[in-house]
PDB file of N, CA and C in Angstrom:
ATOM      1  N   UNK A   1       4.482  25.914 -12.224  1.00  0.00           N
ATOM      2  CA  UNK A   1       3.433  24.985 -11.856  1.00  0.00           C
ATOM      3  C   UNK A   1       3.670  24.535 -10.409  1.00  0.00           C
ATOM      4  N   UNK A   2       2.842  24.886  -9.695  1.00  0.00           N
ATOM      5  CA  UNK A   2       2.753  24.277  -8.303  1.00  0.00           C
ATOM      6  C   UNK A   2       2.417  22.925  -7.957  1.00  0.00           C
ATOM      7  N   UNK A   3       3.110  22.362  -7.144  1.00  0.00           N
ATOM      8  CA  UNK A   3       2.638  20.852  -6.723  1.00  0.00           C
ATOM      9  C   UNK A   3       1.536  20.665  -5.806  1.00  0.00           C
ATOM     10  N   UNK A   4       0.644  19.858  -5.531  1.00  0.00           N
ATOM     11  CA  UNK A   4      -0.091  19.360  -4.388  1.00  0.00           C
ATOM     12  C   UNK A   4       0.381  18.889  -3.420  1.00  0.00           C
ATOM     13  N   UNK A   5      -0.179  19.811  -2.394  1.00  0.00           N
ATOM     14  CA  UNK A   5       0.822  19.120  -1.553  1.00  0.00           C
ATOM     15  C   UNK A   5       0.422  17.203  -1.403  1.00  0.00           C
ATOM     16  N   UNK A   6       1.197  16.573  -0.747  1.00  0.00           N
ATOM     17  CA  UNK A   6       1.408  15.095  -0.299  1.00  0.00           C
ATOM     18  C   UNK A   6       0.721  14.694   0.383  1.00  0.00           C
ATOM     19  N   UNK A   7      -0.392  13.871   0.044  1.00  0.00           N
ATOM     20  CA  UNK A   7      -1.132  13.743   1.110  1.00  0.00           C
ATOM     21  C   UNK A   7      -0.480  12.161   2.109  1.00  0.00           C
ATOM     22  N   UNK A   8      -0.575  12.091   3.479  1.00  0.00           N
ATOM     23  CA  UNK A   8      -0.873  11.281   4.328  1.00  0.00           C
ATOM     24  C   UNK A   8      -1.591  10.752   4.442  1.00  0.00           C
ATOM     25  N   UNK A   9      -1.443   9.251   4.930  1.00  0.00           N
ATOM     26  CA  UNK A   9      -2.621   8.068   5.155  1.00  0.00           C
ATOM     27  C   UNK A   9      -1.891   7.279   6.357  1.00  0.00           C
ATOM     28  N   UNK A  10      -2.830   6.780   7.121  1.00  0.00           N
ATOM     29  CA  UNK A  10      -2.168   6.234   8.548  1.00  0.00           C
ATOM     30  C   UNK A  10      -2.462   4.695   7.800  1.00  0.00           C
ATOM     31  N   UNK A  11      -1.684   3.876   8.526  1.00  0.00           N
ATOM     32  CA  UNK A  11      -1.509   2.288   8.318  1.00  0.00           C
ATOM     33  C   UNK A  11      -3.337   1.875   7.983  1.00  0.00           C
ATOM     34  N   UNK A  12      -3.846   1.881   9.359  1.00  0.00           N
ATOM     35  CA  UNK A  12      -5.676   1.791   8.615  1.00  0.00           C
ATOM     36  C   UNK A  12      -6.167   2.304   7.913  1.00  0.00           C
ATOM     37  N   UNK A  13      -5.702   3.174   7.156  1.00  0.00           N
ATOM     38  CA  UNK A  13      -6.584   3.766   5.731  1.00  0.00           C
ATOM     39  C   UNK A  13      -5.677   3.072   4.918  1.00  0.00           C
ATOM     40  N   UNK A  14      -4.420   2.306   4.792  1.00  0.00           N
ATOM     41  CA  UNK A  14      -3.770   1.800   4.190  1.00  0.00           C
ATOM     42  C   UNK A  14      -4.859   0.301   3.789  1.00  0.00           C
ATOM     43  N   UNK A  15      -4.583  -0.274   4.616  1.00  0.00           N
ATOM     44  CA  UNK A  15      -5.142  -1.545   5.258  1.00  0.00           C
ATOM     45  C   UNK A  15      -6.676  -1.777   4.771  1.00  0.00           C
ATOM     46  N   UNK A  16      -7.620  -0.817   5.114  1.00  0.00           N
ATOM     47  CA  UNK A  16      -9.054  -1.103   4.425  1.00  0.00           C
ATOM     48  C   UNK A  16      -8.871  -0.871   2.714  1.00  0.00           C
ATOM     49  N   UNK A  17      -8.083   0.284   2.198  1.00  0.00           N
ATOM     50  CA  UNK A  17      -8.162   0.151   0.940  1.00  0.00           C
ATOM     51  C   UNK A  17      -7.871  -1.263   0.478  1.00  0.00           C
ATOM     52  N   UNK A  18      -6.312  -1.818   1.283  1.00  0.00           N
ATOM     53  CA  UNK A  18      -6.015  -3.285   0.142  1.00  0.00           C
ATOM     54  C   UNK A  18      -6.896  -4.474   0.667  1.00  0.00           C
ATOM     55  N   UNK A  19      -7.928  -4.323   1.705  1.00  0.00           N
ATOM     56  CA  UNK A  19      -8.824  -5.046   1.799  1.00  0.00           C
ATOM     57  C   UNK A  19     -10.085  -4.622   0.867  1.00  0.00           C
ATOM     58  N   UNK A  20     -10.170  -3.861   0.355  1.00  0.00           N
ATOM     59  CA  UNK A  20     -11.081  -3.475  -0.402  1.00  0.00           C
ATOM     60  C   UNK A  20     -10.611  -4.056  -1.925  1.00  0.00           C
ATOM     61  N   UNK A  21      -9.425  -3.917  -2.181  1.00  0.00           N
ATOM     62  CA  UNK A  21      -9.129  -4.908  -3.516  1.00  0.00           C
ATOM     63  C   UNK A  21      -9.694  -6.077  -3.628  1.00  0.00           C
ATOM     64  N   UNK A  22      -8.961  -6.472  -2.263  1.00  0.00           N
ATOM     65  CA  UNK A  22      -8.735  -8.267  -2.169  1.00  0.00           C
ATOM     66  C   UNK A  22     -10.017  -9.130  -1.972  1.00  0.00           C
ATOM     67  N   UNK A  23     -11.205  -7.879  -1.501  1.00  0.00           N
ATOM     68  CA  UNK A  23     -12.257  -8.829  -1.148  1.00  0.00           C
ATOM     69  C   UNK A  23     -13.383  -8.315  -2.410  1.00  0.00           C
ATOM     70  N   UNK A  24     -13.020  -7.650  -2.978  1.00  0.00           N
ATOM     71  CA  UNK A  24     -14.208  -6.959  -3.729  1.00  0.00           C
ATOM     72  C   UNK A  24     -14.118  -7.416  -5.097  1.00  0.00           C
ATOM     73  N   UNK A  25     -12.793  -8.062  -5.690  1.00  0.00           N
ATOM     74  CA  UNK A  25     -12.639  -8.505  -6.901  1.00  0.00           C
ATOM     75  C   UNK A  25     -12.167  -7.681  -8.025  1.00  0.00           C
ATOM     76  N   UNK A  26     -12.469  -6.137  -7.494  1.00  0.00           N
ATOM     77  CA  UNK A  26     -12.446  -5.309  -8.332  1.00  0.00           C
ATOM     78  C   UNK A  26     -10.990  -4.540  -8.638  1.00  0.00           C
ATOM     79  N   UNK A  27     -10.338  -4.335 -10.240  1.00  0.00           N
ATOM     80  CA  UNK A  27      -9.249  -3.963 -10.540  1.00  0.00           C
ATOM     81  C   UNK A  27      -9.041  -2.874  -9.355  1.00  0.00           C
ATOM     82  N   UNK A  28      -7.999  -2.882  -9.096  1.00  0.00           N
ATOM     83  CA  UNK A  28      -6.827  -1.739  -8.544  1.00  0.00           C
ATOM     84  C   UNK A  28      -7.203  -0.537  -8.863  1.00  0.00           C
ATOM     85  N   UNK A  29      -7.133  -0.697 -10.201  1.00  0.00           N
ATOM     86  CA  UNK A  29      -7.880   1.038 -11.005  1.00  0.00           C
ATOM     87  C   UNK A  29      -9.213   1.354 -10.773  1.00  0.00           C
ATOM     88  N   UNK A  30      -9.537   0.518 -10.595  1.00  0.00           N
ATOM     89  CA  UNK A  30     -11.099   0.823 -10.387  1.00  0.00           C
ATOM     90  C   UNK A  30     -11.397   1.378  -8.793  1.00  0.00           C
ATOM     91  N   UNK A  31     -10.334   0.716  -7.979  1.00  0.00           N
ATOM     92  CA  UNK A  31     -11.015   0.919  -6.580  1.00  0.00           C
ATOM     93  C   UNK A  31      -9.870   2.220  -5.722  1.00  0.00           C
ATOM     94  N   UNK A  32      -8.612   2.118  -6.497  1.00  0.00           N
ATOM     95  CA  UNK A  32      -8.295   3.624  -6.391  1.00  0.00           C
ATOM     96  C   UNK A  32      -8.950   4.489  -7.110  1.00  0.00           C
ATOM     97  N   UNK A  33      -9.904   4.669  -8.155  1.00  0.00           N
ATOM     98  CA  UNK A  33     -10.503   5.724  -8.673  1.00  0.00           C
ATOM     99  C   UNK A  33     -11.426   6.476  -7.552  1.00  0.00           C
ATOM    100  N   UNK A  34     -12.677   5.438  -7.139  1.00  0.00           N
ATOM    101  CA  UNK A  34     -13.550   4.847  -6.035  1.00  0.00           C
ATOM    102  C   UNK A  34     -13.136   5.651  -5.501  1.00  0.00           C
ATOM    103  N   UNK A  35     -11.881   5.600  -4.659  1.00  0.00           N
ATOM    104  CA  UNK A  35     -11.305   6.400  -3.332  1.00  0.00           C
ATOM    105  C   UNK A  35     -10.811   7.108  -3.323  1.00  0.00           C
ATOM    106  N   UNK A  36     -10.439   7.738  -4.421  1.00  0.00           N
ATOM    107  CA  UNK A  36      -9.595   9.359  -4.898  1.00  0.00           C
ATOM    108  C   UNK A  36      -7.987   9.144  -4.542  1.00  0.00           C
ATOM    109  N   UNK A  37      -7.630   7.491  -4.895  1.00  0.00           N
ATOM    110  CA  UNK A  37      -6.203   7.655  -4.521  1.00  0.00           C
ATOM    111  C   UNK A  37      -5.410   7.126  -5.986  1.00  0.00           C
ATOM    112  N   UNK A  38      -4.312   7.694  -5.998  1.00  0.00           N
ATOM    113  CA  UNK A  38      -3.554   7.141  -7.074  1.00  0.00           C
ATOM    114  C   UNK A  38      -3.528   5.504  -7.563  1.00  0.00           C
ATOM    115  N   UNK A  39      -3.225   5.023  -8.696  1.00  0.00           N
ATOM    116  CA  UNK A  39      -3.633   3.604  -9.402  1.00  0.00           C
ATOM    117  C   UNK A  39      -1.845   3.173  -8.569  1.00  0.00           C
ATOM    118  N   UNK A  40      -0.873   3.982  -9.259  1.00  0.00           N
ATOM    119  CA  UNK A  40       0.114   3.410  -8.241  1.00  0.00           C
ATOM    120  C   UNK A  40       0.917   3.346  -6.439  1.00  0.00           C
ATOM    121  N   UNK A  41      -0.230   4.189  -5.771  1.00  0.00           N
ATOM    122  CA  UNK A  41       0.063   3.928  -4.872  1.00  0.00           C
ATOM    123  C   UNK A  41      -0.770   2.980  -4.171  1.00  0.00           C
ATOM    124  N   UNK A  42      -1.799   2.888  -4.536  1.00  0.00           N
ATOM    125  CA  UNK A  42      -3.229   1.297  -3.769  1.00  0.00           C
ATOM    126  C   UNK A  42      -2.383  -0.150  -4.810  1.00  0.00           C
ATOM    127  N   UNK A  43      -1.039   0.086  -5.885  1.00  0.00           N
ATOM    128  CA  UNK A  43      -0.776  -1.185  -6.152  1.00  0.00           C
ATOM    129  C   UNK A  43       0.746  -1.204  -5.051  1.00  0.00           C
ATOM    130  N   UNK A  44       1.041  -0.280  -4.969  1.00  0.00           N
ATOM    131  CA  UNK A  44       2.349  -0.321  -3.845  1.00  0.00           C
ATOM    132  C   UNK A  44       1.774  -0.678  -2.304  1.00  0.00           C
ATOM    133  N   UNK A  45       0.841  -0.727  -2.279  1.00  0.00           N
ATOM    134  CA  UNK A  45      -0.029  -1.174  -0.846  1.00  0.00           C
ATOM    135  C   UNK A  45      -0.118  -1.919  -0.917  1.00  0.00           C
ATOM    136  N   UNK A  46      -0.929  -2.642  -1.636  1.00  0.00           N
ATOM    137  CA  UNK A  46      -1.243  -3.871  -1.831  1.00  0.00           C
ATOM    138  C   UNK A  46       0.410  -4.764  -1.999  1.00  0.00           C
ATOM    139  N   UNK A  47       0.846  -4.675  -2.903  1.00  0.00           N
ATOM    140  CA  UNK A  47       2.274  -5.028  -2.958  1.00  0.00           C
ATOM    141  C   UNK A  47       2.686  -5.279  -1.748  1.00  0.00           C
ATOM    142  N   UNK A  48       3.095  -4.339  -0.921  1.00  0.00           N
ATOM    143  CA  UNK A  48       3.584  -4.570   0.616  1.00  0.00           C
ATOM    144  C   UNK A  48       3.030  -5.223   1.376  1.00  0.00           C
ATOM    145  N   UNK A  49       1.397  -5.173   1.308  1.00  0.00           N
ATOM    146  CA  UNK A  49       0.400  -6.127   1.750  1.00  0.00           C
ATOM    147  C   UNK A  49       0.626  -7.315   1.890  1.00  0.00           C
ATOM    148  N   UNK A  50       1.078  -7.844   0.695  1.00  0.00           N
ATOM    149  CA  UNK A  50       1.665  -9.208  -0.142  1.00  0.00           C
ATOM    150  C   UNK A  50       2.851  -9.671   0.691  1.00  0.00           C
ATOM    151  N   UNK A  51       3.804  -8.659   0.587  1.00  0.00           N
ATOM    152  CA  UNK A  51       4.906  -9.120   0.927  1.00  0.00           C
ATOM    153  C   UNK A  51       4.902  -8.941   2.759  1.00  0.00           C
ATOM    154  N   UNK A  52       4.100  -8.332   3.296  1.00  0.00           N
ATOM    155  CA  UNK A  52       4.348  -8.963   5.044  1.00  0.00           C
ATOM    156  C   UNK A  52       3.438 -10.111   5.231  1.00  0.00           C
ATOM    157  N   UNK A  53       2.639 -10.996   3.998  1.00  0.00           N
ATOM    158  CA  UNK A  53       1.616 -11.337   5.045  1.00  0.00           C
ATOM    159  C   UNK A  53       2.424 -12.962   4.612  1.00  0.00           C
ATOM    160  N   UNK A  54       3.763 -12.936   3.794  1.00  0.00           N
ATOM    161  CA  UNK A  54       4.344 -14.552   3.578  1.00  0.00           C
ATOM    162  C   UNK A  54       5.613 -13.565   2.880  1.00  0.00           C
ATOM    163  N   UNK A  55       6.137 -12.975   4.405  1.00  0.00           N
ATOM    164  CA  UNK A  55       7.597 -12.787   4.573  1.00  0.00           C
ATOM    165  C   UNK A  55       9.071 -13.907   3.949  1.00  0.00           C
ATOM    166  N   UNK A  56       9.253 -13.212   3.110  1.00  0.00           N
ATOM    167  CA  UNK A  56      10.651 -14.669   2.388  1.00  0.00           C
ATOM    168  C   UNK A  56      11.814 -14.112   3.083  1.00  0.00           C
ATOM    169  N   UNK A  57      12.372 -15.317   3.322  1.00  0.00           N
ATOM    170  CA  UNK A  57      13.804 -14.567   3.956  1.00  0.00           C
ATOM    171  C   UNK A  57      15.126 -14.055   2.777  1.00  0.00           C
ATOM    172  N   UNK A  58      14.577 -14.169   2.244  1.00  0.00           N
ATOM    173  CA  UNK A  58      16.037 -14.263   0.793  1.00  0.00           C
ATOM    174  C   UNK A  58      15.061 -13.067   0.103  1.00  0.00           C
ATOM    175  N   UNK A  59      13.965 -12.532   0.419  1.00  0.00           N
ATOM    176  CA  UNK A  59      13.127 -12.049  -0.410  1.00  0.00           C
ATOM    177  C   UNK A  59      13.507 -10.356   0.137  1.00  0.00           C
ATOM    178  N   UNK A  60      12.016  -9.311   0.081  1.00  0.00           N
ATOM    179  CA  UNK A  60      12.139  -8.260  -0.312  1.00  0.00           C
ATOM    180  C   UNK A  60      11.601  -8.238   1.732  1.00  0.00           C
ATOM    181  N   UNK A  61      12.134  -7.086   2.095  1.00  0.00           N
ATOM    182  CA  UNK A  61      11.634  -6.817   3.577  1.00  0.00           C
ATOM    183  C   UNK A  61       9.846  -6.445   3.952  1.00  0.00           C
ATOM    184  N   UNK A  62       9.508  -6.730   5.404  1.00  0.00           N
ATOM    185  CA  UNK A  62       8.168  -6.757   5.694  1.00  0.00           C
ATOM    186  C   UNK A  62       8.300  -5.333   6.102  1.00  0.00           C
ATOM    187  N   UNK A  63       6.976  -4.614   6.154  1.00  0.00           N
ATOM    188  CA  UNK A  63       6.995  -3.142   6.310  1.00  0.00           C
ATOM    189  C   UNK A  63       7.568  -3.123   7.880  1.00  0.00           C
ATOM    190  N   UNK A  64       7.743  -3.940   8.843  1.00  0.00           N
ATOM    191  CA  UNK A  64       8.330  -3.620  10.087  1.00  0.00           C
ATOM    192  C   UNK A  64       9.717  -3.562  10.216  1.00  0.00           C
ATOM    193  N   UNK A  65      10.512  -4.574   9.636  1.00  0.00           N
ATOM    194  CA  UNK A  65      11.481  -4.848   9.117  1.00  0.00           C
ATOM    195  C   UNK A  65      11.668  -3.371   8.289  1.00  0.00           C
ATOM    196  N   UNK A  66      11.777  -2.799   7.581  1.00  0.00           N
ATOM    197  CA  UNK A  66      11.852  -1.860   6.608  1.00  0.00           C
ATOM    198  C   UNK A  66      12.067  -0.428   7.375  1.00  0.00           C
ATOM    199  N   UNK A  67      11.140  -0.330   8.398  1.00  0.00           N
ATOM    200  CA  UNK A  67      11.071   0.821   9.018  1.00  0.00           C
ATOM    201  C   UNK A  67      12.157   0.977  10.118  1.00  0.00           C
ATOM    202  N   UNK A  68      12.308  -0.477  10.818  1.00  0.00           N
ATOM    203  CA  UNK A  68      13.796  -0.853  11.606  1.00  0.00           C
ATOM    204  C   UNK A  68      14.810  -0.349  10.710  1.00  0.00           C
ATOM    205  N   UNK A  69      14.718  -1.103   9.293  1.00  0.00           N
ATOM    206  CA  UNK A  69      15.908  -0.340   8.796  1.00  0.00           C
ATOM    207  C   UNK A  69      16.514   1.170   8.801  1.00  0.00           C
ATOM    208  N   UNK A  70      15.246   1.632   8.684  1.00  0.00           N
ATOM    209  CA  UNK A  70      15.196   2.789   8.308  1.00  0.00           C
ATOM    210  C   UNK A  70      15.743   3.662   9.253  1.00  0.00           C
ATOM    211  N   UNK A  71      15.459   3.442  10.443  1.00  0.00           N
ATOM    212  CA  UNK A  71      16.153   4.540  11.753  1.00  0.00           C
ATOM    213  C   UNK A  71      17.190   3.704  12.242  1.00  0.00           C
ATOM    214  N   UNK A  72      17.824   2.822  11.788  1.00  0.00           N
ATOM    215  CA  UNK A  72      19.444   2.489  11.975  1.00  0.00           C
ATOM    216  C   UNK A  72      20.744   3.757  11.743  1.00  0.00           C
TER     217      UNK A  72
END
């Protein structure tokens, strides 16, 4: 069985989808269906969404923070 390949999304196709949650009312499932993207990756967006826009310091890292980490 062959895989699909992986698709890519730049930060603004990120960004309008979890604005499309947040302003539309409509379940997660419903509005990744809508957009042909997975139910758990528009809730891992949103998630991250969450967590840069009321950064905790004791908490989980902001996606800028994260990516610093990352090329340390």
């Amino acid at each position: 069985m062959t895989q699909k390949p992986r698709r890519l999304f730049t930060d603004e196709q990120k960004a309008e989808a979890v604005r499309i949650v947040n302003q539309s009312g409509k379940p997660v499932s419903q509005v990744a269906k809508e957009m042909g993207l997975t139910e758990s990756a528009l809730r891992n967006w949103v998630k991250q969404a969450q967590i840069d826009r009321q950064p905790d310091p004791q908490g989980q890292l902001t996606l800028p923070l994260l990516r610093k980490a990352q090329t340390l």
